[in-house]
Protein backbone atom coordinates (compact mmCIF):
# COMPACT_ATOMS: atom_id res chain seq x y z
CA UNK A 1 -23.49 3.30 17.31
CA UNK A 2 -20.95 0.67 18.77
CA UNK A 3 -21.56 -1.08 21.65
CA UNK A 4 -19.39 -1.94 24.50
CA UNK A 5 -20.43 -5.60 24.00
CA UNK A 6 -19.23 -5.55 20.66
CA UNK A 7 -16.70 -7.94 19.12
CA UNK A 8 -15.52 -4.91 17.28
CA UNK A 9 -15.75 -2.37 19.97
CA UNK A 10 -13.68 -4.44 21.81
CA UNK A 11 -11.78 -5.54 19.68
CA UNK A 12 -10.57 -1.58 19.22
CA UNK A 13 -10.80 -0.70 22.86
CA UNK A 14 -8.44 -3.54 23.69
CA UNK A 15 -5.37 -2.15 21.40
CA UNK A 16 -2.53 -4.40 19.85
CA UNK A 17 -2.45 -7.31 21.86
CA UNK A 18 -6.50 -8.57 21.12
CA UNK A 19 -6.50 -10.88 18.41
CA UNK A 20 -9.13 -8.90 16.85
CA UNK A 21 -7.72 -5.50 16.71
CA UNK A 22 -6.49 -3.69 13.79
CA UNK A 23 -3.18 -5.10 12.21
CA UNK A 24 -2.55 -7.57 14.80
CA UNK A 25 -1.82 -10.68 12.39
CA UNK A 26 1.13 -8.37 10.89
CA UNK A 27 2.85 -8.78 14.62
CA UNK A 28 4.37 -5.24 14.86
CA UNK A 29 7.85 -5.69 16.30
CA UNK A 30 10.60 -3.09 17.15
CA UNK A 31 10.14 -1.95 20.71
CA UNK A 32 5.91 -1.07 20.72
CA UNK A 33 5.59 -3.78 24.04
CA UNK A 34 4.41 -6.91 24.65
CA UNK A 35 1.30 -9.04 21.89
CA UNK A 36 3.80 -7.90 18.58
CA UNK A 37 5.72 -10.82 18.47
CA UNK A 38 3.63 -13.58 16.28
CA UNK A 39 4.61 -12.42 12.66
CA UNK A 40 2.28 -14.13 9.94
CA UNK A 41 4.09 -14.89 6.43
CA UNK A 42 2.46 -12.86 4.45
CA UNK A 43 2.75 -11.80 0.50
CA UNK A 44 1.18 -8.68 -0.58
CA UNK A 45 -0.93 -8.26 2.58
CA UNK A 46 -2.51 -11.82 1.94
CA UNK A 47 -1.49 -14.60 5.19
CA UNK A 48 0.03 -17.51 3.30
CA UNK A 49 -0.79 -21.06 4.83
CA UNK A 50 1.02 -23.73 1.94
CA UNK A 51 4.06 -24.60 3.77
CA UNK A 52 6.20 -24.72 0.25
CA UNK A 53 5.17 -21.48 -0.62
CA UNK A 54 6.27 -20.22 2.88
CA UNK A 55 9.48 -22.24 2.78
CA UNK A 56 10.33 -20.76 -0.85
CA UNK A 57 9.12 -16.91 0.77
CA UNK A 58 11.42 -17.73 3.34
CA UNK A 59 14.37 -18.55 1.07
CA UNK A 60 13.91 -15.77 -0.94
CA UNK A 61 14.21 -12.94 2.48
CA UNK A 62 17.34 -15.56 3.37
CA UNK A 63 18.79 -15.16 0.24
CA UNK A 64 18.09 -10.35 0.37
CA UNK A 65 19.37 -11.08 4.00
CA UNK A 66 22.27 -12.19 3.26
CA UNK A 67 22.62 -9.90 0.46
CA UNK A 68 22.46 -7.68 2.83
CA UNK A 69 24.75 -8.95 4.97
CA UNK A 70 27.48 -8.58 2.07
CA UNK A 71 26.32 -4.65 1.78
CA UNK A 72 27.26 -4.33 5.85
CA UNK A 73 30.86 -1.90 5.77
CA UNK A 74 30.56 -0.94 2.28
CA UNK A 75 30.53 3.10 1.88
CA UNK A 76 27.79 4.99 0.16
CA UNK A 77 29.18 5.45 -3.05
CA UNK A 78 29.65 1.55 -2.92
CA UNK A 79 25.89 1.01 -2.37
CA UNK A 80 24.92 4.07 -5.03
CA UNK A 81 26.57 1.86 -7.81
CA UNK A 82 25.11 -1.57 -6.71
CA UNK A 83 21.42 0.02 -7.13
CA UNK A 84 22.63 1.47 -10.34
CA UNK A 85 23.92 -1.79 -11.64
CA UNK A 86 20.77 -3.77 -10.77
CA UNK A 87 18.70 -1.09 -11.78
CA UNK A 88 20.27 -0.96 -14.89
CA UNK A 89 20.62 -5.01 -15.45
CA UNK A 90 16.67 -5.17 -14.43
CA UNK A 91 15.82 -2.48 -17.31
CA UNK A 92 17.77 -4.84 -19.78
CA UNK A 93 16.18 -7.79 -19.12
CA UNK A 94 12.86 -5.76 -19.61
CA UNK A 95 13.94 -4.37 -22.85
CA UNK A 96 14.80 -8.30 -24.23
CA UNK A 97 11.09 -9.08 -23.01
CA UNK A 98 9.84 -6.41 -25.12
CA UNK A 99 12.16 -7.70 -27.83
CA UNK A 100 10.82 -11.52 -27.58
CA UNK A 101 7.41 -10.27 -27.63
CA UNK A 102 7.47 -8.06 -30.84
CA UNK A 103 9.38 -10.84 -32.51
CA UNK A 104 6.75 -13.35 -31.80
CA UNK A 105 3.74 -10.97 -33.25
CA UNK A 106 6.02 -9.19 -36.05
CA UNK A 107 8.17 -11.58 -37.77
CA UNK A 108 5.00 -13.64 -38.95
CA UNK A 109 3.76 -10.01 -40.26
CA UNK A 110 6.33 -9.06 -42.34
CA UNK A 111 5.91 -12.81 -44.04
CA UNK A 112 2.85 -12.34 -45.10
CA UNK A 113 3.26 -8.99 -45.76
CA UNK A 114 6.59 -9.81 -48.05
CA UNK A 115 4.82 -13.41 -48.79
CA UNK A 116 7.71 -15.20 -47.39
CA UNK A 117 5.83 -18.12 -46.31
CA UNK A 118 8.76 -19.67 -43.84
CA UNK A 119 8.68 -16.28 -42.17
CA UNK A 120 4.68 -16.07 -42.25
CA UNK A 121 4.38 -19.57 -40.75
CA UNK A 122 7.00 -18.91 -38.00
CA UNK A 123 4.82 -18.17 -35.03
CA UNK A 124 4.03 -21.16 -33.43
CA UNK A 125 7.57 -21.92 -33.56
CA UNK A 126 8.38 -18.52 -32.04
CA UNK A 127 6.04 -19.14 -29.56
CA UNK A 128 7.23 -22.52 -28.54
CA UNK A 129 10.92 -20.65 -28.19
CA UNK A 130 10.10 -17.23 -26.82
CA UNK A 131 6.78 -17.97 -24.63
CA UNK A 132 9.04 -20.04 -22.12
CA UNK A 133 12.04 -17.65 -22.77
CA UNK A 134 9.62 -14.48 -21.62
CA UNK A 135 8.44 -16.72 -18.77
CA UNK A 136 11.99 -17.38 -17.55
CA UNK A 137 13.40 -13.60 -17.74
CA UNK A 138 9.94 -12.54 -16.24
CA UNK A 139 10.17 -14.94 -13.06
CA UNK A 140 14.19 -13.70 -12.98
CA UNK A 141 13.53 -10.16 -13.66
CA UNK A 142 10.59 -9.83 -10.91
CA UNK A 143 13.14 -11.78 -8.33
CA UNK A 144 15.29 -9.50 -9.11
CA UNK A 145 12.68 -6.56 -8.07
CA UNK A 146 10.95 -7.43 -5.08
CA UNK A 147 14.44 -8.84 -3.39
CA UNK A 148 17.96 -6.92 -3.55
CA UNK A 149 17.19 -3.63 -4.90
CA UNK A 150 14.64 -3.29 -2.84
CA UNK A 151 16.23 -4.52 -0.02
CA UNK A 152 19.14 -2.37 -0.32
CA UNK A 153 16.87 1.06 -1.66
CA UNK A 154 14.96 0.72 1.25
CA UNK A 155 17.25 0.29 3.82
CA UNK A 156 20.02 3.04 2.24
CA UNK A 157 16.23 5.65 2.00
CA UNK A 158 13.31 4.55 3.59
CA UNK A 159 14.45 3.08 7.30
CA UNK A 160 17.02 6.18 7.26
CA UNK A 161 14.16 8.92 7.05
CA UNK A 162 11.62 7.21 9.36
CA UNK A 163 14.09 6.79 12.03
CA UNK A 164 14.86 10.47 11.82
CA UNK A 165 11.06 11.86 11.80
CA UNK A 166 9.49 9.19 13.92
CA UNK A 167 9.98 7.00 16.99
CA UNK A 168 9.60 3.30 17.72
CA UNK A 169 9.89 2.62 14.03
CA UNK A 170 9.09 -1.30 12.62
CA UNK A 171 9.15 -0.72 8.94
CA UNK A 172 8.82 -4.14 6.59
CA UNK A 173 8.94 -3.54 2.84
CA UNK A 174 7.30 -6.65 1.50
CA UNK A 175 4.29 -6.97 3.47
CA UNK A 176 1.27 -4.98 4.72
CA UNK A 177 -2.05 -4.63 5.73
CA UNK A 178 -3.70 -7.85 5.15
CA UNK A 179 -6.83 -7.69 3.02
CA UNK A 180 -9.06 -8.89 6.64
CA UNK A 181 -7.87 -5.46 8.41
CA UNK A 182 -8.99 -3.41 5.50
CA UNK A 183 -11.95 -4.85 5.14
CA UNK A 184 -12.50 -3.74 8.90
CA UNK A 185 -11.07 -0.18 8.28
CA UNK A 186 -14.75 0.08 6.24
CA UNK A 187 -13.02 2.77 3.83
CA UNK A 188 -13.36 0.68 0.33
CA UNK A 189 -14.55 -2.22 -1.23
CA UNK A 190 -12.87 -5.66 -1.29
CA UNK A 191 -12.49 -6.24 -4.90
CA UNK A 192 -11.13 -9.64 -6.10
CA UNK A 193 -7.03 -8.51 -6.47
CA UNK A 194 -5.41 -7.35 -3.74
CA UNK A 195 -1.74 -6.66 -2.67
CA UNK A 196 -0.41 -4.45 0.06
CA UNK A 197 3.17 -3.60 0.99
CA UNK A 198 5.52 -0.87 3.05
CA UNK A 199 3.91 -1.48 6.11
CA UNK A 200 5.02 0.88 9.45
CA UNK A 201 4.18 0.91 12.21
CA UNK A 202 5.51 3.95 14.68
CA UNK A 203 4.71 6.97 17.40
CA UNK A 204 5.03 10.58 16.24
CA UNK A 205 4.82 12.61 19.07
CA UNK A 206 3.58 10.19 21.54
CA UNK A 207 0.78 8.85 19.37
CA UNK A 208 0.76 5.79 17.45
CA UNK A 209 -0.16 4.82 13.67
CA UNK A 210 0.12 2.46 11.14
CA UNK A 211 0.35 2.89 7.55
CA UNK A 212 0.94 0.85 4.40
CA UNK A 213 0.38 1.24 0.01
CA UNK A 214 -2.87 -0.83 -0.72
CA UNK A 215 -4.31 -1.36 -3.98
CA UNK A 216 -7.31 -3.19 -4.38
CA UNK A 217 -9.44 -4.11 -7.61
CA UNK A 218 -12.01 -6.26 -9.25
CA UNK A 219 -11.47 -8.21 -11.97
CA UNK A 220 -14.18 -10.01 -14.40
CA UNK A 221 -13.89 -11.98 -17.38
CA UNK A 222 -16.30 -13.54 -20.00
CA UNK A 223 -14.13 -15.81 -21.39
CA UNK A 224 -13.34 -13.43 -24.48
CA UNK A 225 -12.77 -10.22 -22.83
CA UNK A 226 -11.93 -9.30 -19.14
CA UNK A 227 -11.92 -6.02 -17.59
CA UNK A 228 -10.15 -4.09 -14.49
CA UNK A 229 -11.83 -1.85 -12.09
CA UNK A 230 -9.28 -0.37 -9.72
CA UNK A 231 -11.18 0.53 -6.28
CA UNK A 232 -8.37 2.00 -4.58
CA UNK A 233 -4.90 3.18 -5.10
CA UNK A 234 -3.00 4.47 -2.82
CA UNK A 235 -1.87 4.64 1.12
CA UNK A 236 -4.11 3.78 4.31
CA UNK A 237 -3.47 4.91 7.53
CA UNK A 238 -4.70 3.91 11.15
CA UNK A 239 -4.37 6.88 13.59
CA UNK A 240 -4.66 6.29 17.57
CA UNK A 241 -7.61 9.15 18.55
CA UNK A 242 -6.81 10.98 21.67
CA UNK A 243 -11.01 10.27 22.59
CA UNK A 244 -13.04 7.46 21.85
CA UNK A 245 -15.84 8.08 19.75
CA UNK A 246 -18.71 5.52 20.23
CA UNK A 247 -20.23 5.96 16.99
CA UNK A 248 -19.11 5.19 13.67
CA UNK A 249 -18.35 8.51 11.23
CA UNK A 250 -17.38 7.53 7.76
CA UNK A 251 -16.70 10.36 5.26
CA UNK A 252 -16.03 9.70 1.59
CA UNK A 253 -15.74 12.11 -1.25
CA UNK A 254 -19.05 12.60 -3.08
CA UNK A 255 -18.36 10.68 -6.74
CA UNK A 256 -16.70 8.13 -4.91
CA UNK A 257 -18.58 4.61 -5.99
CA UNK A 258 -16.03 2.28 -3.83
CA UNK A 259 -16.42 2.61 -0.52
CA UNK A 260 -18.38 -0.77 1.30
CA UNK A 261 -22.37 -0.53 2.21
CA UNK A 262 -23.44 1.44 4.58
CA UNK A 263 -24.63 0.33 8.07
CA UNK A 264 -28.08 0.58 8.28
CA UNK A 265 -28.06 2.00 11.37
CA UNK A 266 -26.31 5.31 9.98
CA UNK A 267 -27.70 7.82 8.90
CA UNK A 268 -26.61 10.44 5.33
CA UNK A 269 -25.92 13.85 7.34
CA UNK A 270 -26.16 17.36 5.62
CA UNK A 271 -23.53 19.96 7.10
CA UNK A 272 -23.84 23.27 7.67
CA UNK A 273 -20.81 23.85 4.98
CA UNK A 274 -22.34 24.00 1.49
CA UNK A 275 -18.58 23.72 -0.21
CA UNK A 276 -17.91 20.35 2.03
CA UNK A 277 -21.27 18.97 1.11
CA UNK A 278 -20.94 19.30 -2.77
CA UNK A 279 -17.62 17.36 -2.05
CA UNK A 280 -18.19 14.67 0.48
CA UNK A 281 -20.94 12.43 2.00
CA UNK A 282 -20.97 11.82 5.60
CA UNK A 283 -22.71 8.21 7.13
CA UNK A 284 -22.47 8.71 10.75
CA UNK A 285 -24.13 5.78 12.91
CA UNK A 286 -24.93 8.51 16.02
CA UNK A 287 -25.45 12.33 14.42
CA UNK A 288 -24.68 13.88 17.46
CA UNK A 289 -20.96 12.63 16.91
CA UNK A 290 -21.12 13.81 13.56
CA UNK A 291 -21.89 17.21 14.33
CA UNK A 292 -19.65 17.32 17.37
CA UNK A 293 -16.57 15.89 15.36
CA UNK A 294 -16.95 17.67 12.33
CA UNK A 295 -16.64 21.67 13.08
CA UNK A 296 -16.04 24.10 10.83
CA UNK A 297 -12.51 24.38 11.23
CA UNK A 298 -12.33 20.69 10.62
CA UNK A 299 -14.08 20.50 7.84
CA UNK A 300 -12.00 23.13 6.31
CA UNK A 301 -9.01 21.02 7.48
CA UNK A 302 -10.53 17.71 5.21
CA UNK A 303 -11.54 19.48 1.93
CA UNK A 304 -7.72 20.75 2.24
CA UNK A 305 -6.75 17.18 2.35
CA UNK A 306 -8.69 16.28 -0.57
CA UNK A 307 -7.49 19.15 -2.25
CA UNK A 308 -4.01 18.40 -1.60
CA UNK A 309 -3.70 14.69 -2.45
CA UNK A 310 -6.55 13.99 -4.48
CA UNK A 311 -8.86 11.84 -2.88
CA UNK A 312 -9.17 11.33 1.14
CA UNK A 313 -11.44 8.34 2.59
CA UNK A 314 -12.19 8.43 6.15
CA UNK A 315 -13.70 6.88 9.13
CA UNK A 316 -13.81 8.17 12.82
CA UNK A 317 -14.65 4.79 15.13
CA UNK A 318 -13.91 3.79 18.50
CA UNK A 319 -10.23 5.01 19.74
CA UNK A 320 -9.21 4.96 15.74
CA UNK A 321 -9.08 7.10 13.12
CA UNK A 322 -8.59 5.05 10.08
CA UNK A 323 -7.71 6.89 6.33
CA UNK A 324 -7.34 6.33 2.75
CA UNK A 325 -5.40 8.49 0.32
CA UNK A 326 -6.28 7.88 -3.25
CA UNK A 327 -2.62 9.10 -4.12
CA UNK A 328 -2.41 6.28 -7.60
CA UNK A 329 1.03 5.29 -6.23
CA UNK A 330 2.92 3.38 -4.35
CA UNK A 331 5.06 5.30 -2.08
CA UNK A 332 8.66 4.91 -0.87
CA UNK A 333 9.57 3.43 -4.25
CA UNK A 334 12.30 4.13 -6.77
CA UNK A 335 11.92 4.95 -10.44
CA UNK A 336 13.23 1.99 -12.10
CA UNK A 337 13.83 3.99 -15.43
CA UNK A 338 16.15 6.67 -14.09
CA UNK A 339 19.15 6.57 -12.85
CA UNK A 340 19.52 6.72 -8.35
CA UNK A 341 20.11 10.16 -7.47
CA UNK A 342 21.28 10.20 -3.25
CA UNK A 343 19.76 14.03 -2.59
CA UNK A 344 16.65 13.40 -4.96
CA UNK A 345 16.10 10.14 -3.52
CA UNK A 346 16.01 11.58 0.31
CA UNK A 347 14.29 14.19 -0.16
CA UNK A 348 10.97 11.99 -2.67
CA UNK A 349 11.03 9.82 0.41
CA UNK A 350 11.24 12.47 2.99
CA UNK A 351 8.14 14.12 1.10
CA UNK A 352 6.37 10.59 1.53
CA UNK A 353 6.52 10.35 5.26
CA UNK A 354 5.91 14.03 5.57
CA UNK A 355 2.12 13.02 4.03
CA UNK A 356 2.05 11.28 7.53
CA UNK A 357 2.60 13.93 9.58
CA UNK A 358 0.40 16.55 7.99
CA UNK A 359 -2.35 14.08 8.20
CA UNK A 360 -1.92 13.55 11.61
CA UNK A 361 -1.52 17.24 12.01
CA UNK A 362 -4.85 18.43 9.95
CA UNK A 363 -6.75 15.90 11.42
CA UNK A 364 -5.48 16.98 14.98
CA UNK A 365 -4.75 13.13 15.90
CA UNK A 366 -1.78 14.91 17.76
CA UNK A 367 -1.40 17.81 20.25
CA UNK A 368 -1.28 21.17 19.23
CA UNK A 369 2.25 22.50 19.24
């Protein structure tokens, strides 16, 4: 159970404006009231403190602002072929990457192969021309990418459909959660890679929420081999709770190996539903919350969740419902290998900010039509 003397009951009773509270060092902006205004630089959900590296992050949103700027009074058809040409420039730059690299590995090959000893003893030379070439059209190709495509695809798609389904929007494509908040949400693991972006925050119907794309993983290496683990994948989500629950309630599905330690205050609850046993564990710090919370209509309401997308974290604490969605995707993102359709574009991000609104209706964070 939480505590009202609690740094992090507090910290969650206290909303937006605590320094403590969930999301705070993002400094939500766009009309949600006063204690959103002191914006952190920060890359992939990480705060950056070297004051180059925040000068050059700076220069960089400069540079898709005024990009932007130069978009202002075009038409739509205008915009449609400026994402198609950088699209289609950023797909041949990746193609002469793949080129450089085969050359590197296969030219020396076919010397040996053919024993044509200029070609067989041609890599390091290769490698002393190509390695810094693939550097160069890597660093330009993945400018390219996180800056005026994106700039433009989200603001022609993205800011369009949230300002249509929800209110008080602040949407910011290139940051999100930072790693600190998750680690608070208690849904996964804090692996040794991490990188968030697409963060909103906004009110549907009255209620507010958060969301952004996470992915978090662990990475080891021995010196001659290294490996990946991938924790989580996907979209997290921070729901206002019309009651406060003083108890912690964390539900995870039951092969899921990820999620942090458990407090060792709570306690591994059986339901009375058999089906949502075999497919979740619940940890709830105070039982009689547990049992309270989790009715049988709700529980029906989470294994169609899981069903649905695949993979549903959650955890009921204080005023805040927070949630994980182990979708394996980023959302609100274009496929760089085909070409920018308007309708099919619309309606792929419409579909993504739907998944917030039938999670907060299923999980009954808002009222009851």
């Amino acid at each position: 159970m939480l505590f009202k003397g609690d740094n992090l009951y507090n910290s969650m009773m206290n909303g937006p404006s605590n320094n403590l509270s969930f999301g705070s060092s993002l400094g939500f902006g766009g009309g949600m009231g006063n204690g959103f205004s002191n914006r952190q630089v920060l890359v992939h959900g990480r705060t950056v403190n070297n004051p180059a590296f925040q000068r050059n992050l700076e220069k960089s949103r400069r540079e898709a602002n005024e990009f932007m700027a130069r978009m202002q009074g075009r038409s739509l058809s205008e915009k449609l072929d400026e994402l198609e040409r950088m699209r289609s420039k950023h797909n041949r730059v990746t193609g002469l990457i793949l080129v450089v690299v085969l050359a590197i590995f296969f030219i020396p090959f076919v010397g040996a192969f053919t024993g044509n000893r200029m070609l067989a003893s041609g890599m390091p030379i290769l490698m002393m021309i190509g390695l810094p070439l693939i550097l160069f059209l890597s660093t330009k190709n993945n400018s390219f990418s996180t800056k005026n495509f994106k700039a433009l695809y989200k603001s022609m798609f993205v800011q369009d459909i949230l300002s249509k389904k929800f209110e008080n929007v602040y949407y910011t494509w290139d940051t999100g959660f930072p790693s600190e908040s998750v680690m608070m949400f208690r849904l996964c693991r804090l692996g040794n890679r991490y990188s968030s972006e697409d963060y909103i925050c906004a009110t549907y119907r009255g209620v507010r929420f958060e969301t952004s794309d996470v992915l978090i993983q662990q990475h080891t290496s021995s010196g001659k081999s290294s490996h990946t683990t991938t924790y989580f994948r996907g979209r997290m989500f921070v729901f206002d709770l019309p009651k406060t629950i003083e108890a912690s309630i964390r539900i995870f599905p039951e092969m899921y190996a990820y999620h942090p330690s458990t407090d060792r205050r709570a306690e591994k609850l059986d339901m009375e539903n058999v089906a949502f046993n075999k497919m979740f564990n619940v940890y709830a710090s105070d039982p009689h919350y547990a049992f309270y919370l989790l009715t049988p209509d709700f529980m029906e309401r989470i294994m169609y969740l899981k069903q649905k997308y695949g993979g549903i974290l959650l955890n009921f604490m204080g005023n805040k419902l927070f949630v994980g969605i182990m979708s394996g995707r980023n959302a609100f993102d274009a496929v760089m290998n085909k070409e920018i359709s308007y309708p099919e574009e619309m309606a792929k991000v419409a579909a993504d900010a739907d998944v917030i609104i039938d999670l907060m209706n299923a999980l009954e964070v808002v009222p009851k039509m």
